[in-house]
PDBML (XML) file of the C-alpha atoms, coordinates in Angstrom:
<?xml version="1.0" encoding="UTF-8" ?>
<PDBx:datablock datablockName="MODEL"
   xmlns:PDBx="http://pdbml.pdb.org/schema/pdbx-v50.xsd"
   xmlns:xsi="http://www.w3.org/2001/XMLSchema-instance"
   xsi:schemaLocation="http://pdbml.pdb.org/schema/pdbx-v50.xsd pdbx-v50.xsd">
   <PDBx:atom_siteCategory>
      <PDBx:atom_site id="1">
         <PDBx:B_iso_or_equiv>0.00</PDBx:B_iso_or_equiv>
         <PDBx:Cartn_x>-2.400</PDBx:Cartn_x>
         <PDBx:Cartn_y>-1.696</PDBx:Cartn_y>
         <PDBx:Cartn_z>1.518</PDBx:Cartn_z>
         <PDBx:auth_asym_id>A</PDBx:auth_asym_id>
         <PDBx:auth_atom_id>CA</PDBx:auth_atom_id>
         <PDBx:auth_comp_id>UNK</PDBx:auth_comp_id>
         <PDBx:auth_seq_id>1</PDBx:auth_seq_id>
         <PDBx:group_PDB>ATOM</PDBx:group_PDB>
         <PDBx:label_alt_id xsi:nil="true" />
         <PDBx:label_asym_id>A</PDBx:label_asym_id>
         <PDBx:label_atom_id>CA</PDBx:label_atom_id>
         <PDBx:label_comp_id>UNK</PDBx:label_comp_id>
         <PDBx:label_entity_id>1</PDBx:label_entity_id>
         <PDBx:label_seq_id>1</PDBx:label_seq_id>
         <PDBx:occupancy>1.00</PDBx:occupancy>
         <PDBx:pdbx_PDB_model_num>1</PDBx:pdbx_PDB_model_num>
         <PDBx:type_symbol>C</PDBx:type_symbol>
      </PDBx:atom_site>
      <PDBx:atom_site id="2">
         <PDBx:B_iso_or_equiv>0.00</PDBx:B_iso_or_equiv>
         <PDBx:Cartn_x>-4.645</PDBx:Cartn_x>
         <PDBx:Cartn_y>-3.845</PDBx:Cartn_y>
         <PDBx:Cartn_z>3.715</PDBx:Cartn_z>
         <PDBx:auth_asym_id>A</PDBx:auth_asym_id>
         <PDBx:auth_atom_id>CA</PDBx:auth_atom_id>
         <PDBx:auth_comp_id>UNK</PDBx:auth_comp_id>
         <PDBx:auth_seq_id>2</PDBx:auth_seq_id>
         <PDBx:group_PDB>ATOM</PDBx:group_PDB>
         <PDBx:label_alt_id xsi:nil="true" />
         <PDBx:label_asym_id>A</PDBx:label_asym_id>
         <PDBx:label_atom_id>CA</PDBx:label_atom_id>
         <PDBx:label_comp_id>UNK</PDBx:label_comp_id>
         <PDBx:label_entity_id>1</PDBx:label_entity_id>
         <PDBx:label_seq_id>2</PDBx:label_seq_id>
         <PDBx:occupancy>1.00</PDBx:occupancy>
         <PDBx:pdbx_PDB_model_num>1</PDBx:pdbx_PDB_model_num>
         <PDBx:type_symbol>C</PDBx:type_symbol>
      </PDBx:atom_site>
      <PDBx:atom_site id="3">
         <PDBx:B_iso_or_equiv>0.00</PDBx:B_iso_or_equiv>
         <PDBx:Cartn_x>-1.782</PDBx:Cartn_x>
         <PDBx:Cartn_y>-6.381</PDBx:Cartn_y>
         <PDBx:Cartn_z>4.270</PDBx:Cartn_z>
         <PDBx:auth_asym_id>A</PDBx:auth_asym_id>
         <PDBx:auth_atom_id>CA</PDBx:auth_atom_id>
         <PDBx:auth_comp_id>UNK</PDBx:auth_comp_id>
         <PDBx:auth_seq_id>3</PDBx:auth_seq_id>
         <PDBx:group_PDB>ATOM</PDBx:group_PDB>
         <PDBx:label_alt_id xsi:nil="true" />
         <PDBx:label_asym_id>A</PDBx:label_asym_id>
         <PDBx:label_atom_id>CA</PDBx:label_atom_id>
         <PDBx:label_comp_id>UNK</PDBx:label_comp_id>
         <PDBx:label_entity_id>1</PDBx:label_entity_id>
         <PDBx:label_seq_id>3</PDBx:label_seq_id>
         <PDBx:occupancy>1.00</PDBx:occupancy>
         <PDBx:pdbx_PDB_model_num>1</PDBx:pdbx_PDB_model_num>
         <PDBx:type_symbol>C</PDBx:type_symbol>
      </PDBx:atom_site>
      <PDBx:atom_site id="4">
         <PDBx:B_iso_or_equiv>0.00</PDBx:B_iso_or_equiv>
         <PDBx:Cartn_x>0.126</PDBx:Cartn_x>
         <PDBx:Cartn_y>-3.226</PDBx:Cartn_y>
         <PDBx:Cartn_z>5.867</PDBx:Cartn_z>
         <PDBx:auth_asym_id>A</PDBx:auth_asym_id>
         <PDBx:auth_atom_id>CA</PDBx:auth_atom_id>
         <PDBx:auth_comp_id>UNK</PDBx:auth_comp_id>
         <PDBx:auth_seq_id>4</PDBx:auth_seq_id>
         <PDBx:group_PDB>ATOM</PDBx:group_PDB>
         <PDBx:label_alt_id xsi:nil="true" />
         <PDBx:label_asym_id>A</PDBx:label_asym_id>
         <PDBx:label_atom_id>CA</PDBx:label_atom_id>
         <PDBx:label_comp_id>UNK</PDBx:label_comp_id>
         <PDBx:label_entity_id>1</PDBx:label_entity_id>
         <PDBx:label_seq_id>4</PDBx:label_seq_id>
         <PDBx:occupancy>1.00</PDBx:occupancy>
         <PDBx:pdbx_PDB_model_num>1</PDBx:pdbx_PDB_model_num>
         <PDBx:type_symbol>C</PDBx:type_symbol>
      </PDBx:atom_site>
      <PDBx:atom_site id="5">
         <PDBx:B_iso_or_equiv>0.00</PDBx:B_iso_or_equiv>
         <PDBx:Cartn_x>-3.003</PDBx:Cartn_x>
         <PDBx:Cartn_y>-1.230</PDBx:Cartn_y>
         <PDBx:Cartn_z>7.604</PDBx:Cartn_z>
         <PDBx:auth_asym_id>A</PDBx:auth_asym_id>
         <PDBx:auth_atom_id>CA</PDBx:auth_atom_id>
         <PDBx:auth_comp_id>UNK</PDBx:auth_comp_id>
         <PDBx:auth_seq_id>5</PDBx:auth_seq_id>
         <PDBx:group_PDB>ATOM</PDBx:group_PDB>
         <PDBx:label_alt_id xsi:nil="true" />
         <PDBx:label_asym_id>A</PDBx:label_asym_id>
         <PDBx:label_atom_id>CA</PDBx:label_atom_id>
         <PDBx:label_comp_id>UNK</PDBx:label_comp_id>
         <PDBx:label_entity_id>1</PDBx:label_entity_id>
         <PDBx:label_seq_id>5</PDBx:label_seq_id>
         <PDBx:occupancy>1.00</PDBx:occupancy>
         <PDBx:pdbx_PDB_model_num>1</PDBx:pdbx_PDB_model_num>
         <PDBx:type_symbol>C</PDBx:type_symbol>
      </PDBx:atom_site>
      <PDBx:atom_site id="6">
         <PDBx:B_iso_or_equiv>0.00</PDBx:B_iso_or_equiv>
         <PDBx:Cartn_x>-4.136</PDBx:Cartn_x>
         <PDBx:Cartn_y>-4.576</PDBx:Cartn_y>
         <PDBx:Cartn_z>9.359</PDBx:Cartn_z>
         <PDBx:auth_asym_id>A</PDBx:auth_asym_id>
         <PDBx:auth_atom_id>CA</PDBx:auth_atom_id>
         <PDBx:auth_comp_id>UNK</PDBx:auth_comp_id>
         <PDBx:auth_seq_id>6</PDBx:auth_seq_id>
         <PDBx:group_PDB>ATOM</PDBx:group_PDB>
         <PDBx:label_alt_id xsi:nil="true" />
         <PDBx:label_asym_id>A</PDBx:label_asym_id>
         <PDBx:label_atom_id>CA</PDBx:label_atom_id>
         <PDBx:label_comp_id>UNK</PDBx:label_comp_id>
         <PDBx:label_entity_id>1</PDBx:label_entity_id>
         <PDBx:label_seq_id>6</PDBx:label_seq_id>
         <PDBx:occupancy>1.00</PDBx:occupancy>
         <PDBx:pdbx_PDB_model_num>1</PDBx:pdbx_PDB_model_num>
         <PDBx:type_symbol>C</PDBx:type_symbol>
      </PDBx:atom_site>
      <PDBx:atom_site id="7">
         <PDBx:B_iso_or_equiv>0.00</PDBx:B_iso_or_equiv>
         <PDBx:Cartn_x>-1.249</PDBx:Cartn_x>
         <PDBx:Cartn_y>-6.580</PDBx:Cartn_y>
         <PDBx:Cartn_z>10.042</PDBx:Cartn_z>
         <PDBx:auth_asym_id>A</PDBx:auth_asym_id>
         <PDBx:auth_atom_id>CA</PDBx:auth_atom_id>
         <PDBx:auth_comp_id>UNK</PDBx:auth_comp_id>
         <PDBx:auth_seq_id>7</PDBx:auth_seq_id>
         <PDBx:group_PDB>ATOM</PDBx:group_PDB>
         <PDBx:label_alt_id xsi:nil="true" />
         <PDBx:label_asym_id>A</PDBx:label_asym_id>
         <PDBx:label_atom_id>CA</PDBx:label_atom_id>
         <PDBx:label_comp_id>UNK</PDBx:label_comp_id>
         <PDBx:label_entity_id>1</PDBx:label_entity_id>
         <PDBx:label_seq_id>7</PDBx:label_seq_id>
         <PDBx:occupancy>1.00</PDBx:occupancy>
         <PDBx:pdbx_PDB_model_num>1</PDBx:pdbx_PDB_model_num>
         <PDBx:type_symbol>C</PDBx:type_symbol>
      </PDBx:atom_site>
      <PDBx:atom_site id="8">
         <PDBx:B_iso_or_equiv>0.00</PDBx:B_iso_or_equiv>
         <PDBx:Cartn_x>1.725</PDBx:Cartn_x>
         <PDBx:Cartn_y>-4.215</PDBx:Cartn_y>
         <PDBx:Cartn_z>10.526</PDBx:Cartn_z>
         <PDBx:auth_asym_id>A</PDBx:auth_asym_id>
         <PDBx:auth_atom_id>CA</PDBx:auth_atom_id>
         <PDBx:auth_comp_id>UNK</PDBx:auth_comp_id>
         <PDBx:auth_seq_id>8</PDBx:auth_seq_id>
         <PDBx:group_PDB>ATOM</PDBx:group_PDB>
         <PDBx:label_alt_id xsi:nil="true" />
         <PDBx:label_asym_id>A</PDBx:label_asym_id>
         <PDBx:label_atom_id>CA</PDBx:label_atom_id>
         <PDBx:label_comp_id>UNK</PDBx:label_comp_id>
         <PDBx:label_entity_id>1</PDBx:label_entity_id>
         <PDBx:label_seq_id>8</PDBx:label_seq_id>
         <PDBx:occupancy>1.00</PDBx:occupancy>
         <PDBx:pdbx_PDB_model_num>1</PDBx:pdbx_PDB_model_num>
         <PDBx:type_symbol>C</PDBx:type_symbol>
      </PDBx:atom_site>
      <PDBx:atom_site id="9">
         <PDBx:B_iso_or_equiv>0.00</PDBx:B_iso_or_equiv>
         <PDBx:Cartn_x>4.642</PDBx:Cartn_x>
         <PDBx:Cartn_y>-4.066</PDBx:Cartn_y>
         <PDBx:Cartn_z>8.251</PDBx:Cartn_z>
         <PDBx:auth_asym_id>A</PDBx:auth_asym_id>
         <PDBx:auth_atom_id>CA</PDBx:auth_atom_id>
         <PDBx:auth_comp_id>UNK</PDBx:auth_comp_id>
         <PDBx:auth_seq_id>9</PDBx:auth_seq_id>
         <PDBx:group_PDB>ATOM</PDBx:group_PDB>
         <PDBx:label_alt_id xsi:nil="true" />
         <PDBx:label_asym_id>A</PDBx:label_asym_id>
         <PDBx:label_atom_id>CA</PDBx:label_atom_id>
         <PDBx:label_comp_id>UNK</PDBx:label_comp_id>
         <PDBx:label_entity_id>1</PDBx:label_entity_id>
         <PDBx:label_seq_id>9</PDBx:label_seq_id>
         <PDBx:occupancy>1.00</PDBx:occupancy>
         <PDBx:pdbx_PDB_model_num>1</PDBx:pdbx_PDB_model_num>
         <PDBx:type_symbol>C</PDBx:type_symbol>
      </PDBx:atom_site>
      <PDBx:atom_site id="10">
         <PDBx:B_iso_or_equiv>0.00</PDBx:B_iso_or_equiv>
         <PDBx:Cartn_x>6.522</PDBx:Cartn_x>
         <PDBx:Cartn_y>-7.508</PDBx:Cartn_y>
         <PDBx:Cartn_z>9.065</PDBx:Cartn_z>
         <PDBx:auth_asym_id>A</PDBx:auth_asym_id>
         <PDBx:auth_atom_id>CA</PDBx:auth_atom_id>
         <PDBx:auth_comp_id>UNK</PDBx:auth_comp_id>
         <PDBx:auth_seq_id>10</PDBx:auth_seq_id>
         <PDBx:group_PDB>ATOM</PDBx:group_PDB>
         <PDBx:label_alt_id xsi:nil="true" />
         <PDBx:label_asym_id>A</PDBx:label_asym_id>
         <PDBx:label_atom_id>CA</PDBx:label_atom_id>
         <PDBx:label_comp_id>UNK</PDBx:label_comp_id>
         <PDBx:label_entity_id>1</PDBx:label_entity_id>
         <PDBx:label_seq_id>10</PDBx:label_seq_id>
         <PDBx:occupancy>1.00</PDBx:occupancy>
         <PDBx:pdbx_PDB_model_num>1</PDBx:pdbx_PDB_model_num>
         <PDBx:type_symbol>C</PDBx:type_symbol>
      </PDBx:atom_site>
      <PDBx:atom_site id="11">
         <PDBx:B_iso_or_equiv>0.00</PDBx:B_iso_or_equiv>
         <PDBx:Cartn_x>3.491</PDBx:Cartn_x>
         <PDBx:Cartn_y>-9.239</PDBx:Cartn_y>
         <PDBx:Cartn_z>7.122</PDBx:Cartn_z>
         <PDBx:auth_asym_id>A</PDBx:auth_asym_id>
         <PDBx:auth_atom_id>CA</PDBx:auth_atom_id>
         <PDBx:auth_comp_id>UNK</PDBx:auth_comp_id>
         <PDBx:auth_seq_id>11</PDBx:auth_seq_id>
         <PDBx:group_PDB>ATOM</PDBx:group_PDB>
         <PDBx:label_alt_id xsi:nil="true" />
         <PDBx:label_asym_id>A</PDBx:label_asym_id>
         <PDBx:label_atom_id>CA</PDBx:label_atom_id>
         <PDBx:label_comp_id>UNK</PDBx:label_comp_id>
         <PDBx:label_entity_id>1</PDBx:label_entity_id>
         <PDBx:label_seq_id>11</PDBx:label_seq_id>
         <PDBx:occupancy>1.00</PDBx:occupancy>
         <PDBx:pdbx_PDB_model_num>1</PDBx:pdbx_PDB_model_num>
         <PDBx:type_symbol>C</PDBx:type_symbol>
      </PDBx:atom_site>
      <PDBx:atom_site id="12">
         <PDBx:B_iso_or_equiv>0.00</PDBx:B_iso_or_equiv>
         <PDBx:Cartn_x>4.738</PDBx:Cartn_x>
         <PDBx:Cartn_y>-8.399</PDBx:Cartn_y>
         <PDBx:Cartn_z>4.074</PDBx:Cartn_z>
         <PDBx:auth_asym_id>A</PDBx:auth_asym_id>
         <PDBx:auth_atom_id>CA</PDBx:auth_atom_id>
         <PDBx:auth_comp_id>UNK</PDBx:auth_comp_id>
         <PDBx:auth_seq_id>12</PDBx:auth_seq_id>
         <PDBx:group_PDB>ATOM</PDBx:group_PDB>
         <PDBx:label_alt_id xsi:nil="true" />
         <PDBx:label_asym_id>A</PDBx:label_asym_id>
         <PDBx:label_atom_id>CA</PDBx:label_atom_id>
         <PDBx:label_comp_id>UNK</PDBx:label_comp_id>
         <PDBx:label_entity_id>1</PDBx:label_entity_id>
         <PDBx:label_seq_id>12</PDBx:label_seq_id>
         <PDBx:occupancy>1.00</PDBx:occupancy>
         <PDBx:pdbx_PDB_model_num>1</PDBx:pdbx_PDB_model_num>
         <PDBx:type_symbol>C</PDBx:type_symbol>
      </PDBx:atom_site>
      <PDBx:atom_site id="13">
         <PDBx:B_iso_or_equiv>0.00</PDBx:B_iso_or_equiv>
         <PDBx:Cartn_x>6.983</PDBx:Cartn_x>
         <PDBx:Cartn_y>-10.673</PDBx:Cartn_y>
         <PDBx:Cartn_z>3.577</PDBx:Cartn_z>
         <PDBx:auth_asym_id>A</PDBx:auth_asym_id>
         <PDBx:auth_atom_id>CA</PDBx:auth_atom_id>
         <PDBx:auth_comp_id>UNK</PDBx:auth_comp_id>
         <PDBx:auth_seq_id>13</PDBx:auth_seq_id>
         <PDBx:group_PDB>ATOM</PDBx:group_PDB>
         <PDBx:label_alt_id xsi:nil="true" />
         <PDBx:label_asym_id>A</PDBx:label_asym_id>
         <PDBx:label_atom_id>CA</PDBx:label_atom_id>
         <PDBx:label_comp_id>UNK</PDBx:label_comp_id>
         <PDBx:label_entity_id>1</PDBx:label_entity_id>
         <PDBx:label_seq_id>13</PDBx:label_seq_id>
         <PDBx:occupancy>1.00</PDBx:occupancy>
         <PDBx:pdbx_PDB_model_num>1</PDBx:pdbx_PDB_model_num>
         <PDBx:type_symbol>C</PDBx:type_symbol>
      </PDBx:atom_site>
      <PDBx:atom_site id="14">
         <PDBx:B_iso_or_equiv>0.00</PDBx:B_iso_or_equiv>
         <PDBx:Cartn_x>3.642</PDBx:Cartn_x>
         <PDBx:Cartn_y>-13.094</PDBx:Cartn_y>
         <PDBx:Cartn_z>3.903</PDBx:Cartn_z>
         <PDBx:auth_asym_id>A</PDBx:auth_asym_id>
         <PDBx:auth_atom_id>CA</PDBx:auth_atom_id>
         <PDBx:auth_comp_id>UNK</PDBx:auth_comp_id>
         <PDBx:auth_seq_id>14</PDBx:auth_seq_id>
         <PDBx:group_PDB>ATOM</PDBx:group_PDB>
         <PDBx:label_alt_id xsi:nil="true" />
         <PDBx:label_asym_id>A</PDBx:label_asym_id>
         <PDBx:label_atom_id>CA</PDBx:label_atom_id>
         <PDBx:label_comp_id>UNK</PDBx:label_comp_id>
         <PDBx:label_entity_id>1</PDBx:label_entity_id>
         <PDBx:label_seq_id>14</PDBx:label_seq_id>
         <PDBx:occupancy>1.00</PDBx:occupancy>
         <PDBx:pdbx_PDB_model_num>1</PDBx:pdbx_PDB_model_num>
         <PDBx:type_symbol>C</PDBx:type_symbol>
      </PDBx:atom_site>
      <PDBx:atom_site id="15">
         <PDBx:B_iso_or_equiv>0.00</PDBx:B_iso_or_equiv>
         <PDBx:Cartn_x>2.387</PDBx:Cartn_x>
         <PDBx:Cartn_y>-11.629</PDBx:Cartn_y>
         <PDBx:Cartn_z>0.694</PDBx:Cartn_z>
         <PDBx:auth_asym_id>A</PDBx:auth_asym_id>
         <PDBx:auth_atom_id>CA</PDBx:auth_atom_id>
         <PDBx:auth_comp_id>UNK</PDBx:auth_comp_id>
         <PDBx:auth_seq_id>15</PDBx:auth_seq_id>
         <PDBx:group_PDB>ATOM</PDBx:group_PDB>
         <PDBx:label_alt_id xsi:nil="true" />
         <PDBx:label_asym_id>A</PDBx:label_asym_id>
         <PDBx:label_atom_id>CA</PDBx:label_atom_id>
         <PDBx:label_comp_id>UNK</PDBx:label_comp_id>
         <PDBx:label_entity_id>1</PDBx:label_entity_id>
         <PDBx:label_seq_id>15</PDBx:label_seq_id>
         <PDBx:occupancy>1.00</PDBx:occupancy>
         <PDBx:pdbx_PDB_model_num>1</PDBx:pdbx_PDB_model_num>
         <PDBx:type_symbol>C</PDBx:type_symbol>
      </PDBx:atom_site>
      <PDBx:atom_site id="16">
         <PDBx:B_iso_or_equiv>0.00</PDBx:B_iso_or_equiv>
         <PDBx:Cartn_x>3.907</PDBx:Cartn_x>
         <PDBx:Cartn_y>-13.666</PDBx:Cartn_y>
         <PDBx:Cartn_z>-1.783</PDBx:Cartn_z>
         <PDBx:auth_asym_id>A</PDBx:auth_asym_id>
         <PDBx:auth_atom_id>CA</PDBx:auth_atom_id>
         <PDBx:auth_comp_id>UNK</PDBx:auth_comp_id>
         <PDBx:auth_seq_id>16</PDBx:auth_seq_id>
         <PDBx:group_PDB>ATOM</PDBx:group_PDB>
         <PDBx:label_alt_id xsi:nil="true" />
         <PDBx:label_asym_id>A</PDBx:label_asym_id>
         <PDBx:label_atom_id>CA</PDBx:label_atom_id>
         <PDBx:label_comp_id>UNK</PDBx:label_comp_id>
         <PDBx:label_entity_id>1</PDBx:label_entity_id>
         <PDBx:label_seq_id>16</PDBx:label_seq_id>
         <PDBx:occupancy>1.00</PDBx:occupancy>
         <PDBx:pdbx_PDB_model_num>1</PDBx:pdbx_PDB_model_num>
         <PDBx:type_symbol>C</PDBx:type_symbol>
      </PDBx:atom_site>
      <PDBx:atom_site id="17">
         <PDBx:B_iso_or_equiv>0.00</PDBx:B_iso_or_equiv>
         <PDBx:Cartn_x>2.864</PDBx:Cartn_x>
         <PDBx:Cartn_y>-10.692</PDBx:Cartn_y>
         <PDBx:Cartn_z>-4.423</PDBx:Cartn_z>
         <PDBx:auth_asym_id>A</PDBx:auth_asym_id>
         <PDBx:auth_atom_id>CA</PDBx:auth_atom_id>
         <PDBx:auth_comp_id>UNK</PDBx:auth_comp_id>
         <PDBx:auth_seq_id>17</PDBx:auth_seq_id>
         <PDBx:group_PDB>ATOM</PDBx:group_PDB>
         <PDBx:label_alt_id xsi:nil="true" />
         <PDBx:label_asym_id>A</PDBx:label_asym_id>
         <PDBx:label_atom_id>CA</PDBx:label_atom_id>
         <PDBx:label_comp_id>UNK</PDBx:label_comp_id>
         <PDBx:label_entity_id>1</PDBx:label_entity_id>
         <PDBx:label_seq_id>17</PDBx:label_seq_id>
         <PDBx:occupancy>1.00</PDBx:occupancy>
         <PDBx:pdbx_PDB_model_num>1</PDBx:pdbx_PDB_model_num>
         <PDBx:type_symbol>C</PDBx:type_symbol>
      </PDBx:atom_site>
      <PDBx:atom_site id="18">
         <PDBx:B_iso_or_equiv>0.00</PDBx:B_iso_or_equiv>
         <PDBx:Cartn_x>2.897</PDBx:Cartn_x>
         <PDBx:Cartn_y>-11.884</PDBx:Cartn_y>
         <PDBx:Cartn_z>-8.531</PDBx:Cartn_z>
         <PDBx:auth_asym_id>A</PDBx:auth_asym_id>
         <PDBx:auth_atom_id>CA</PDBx:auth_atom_id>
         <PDBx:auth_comp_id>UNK</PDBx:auth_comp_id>
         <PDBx:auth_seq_id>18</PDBx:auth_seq_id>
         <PDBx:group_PDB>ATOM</PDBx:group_PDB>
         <PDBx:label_alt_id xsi:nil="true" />
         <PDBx:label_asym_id>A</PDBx:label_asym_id>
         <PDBx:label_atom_id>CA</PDBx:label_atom_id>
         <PDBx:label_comp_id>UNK</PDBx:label_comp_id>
         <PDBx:label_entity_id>1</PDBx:label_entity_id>
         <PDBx:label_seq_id>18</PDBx:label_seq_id>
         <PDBx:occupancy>1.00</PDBx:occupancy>
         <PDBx:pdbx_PDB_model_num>1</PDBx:pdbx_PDB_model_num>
         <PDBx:type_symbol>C</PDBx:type_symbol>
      </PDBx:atom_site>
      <PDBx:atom_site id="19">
         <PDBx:B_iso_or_equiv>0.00</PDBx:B_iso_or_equiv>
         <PDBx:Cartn_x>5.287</PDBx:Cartn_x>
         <PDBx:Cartn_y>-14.317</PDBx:Cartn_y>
         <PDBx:Cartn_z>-8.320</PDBx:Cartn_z>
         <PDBx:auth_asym_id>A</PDBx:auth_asym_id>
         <PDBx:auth_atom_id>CA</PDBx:auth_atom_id>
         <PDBx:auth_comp_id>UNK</PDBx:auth_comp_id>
         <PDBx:auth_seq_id>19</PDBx:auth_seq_id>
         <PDBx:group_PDB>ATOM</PDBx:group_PDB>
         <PDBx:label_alt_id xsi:nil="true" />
         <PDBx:label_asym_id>A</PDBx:label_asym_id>
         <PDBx:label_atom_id>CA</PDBx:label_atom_id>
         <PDBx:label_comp_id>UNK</PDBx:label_comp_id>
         <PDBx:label_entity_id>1</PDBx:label_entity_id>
         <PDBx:label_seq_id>19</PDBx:label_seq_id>
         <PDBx:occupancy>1.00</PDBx:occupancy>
         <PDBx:pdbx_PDB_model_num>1</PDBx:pdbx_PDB_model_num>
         <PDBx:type_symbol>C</PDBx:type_symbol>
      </PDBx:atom_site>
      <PDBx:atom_site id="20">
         <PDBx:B_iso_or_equiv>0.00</PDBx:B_iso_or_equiv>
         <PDBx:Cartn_x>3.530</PDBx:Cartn_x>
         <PDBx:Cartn_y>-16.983</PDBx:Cartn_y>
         <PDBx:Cartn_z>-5.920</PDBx:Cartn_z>
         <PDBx:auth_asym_id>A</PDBx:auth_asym_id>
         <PDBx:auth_atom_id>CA</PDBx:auth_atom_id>
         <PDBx:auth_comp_id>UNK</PDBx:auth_comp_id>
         <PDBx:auth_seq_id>20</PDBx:auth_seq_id>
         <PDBx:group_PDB>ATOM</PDBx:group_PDB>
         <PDBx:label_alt_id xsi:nil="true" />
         <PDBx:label_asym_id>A</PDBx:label_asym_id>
         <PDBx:label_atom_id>CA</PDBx:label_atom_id>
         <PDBx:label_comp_id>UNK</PDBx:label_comp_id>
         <PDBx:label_entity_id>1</PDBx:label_entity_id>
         <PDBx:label_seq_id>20</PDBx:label_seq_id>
         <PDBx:occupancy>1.00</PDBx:occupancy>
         <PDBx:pdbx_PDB_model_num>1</PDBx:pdbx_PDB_model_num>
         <PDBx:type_symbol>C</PDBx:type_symbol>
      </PDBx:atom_site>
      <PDBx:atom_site id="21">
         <PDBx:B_iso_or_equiv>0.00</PDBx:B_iso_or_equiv>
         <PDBx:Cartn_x>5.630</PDBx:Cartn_x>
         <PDBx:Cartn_y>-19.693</PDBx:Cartn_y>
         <PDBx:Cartn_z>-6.599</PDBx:Cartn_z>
         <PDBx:auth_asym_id>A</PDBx:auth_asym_id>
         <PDBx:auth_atom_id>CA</PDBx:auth_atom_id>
         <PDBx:auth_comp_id>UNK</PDBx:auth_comp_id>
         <PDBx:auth_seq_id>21</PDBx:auth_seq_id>
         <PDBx:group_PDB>ATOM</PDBx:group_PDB>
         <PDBx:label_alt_id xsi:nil="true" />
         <PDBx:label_asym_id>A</PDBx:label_asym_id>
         <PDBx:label_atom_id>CA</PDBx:label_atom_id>
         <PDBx:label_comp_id>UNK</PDBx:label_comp_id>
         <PDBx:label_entity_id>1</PDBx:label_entity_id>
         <PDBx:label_seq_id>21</PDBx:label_seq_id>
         <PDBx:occupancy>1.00</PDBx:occupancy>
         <PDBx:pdbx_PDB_model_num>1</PDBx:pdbx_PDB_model_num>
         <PDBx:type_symbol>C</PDBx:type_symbol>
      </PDBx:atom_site>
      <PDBx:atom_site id="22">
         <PDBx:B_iso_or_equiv>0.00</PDBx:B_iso_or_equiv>
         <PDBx:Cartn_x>8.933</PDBx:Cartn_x>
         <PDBx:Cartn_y>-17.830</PDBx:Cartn_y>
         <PDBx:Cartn_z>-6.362</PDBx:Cartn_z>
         <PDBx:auth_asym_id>A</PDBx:auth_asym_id>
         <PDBx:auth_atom_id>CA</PDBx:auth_atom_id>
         <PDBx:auth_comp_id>UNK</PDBx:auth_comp_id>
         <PDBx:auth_seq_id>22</PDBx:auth_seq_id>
         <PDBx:group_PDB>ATOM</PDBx:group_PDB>
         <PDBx:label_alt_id xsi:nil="true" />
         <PDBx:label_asym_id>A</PDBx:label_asym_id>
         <PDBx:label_atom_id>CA</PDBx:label_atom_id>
         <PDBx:label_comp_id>UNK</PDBx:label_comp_id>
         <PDBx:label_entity_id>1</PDBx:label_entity_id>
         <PDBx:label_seq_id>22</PDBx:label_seq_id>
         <PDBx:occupancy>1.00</PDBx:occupancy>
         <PDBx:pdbx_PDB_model_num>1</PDBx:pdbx_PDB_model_num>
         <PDBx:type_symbol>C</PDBx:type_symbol>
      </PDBx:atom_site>
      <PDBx:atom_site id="23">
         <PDBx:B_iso_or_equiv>0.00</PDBx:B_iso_or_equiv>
         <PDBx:Cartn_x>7.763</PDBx:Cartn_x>
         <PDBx:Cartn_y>-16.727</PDBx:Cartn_y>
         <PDBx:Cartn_z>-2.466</PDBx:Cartn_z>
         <PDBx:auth_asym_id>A</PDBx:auth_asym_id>
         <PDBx:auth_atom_id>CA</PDBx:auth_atom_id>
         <PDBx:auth_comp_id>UNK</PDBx:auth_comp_id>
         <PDBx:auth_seq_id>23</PDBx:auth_seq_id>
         <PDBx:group_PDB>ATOM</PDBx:group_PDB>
         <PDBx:label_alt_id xsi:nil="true" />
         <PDBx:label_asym_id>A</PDBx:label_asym_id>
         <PDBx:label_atom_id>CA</PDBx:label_atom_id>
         <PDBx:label_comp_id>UNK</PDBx:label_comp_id>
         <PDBx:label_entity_id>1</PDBx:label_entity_id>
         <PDBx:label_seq_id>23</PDBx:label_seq_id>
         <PDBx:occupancy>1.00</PDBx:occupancy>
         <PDBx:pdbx_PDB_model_num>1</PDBx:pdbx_PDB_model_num>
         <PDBx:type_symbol>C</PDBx:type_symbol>
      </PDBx:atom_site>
      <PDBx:atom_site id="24">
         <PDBx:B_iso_or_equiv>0.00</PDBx:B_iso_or_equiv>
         <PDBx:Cartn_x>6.685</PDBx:Cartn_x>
         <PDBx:Cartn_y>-20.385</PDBx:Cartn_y>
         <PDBx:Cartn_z>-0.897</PDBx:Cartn_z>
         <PDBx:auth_asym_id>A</PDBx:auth_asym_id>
         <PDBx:auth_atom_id>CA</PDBx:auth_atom_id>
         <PDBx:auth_comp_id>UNK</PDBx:auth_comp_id>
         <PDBx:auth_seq_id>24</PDBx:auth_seq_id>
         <PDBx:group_PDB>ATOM</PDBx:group_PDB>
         <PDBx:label_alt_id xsi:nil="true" />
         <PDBx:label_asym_id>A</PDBx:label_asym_id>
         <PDBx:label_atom_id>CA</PDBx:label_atom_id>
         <PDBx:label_comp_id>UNK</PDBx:label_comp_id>
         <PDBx:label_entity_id>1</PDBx:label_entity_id>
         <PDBx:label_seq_id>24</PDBx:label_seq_id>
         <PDBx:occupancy>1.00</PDBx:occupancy>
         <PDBx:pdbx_PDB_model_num>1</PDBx:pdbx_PDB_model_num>
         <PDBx:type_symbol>C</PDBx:type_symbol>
      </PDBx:atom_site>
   </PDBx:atom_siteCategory>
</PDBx:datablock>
């Protein structure tokens, strides 16, 4: 929610979320 409200939608994909390792 503050990923989206301060950087816009597109960031989310920047979030790598649970699975850290998975993401990078």
């Amino acid at each position: 929610n503050i990923v989206k409200e301060i950087y816009g939608e597109d960031a989310l994909l920047l979030a790598p979320g649970n699975d850290i390792a998975a993401r990078v």
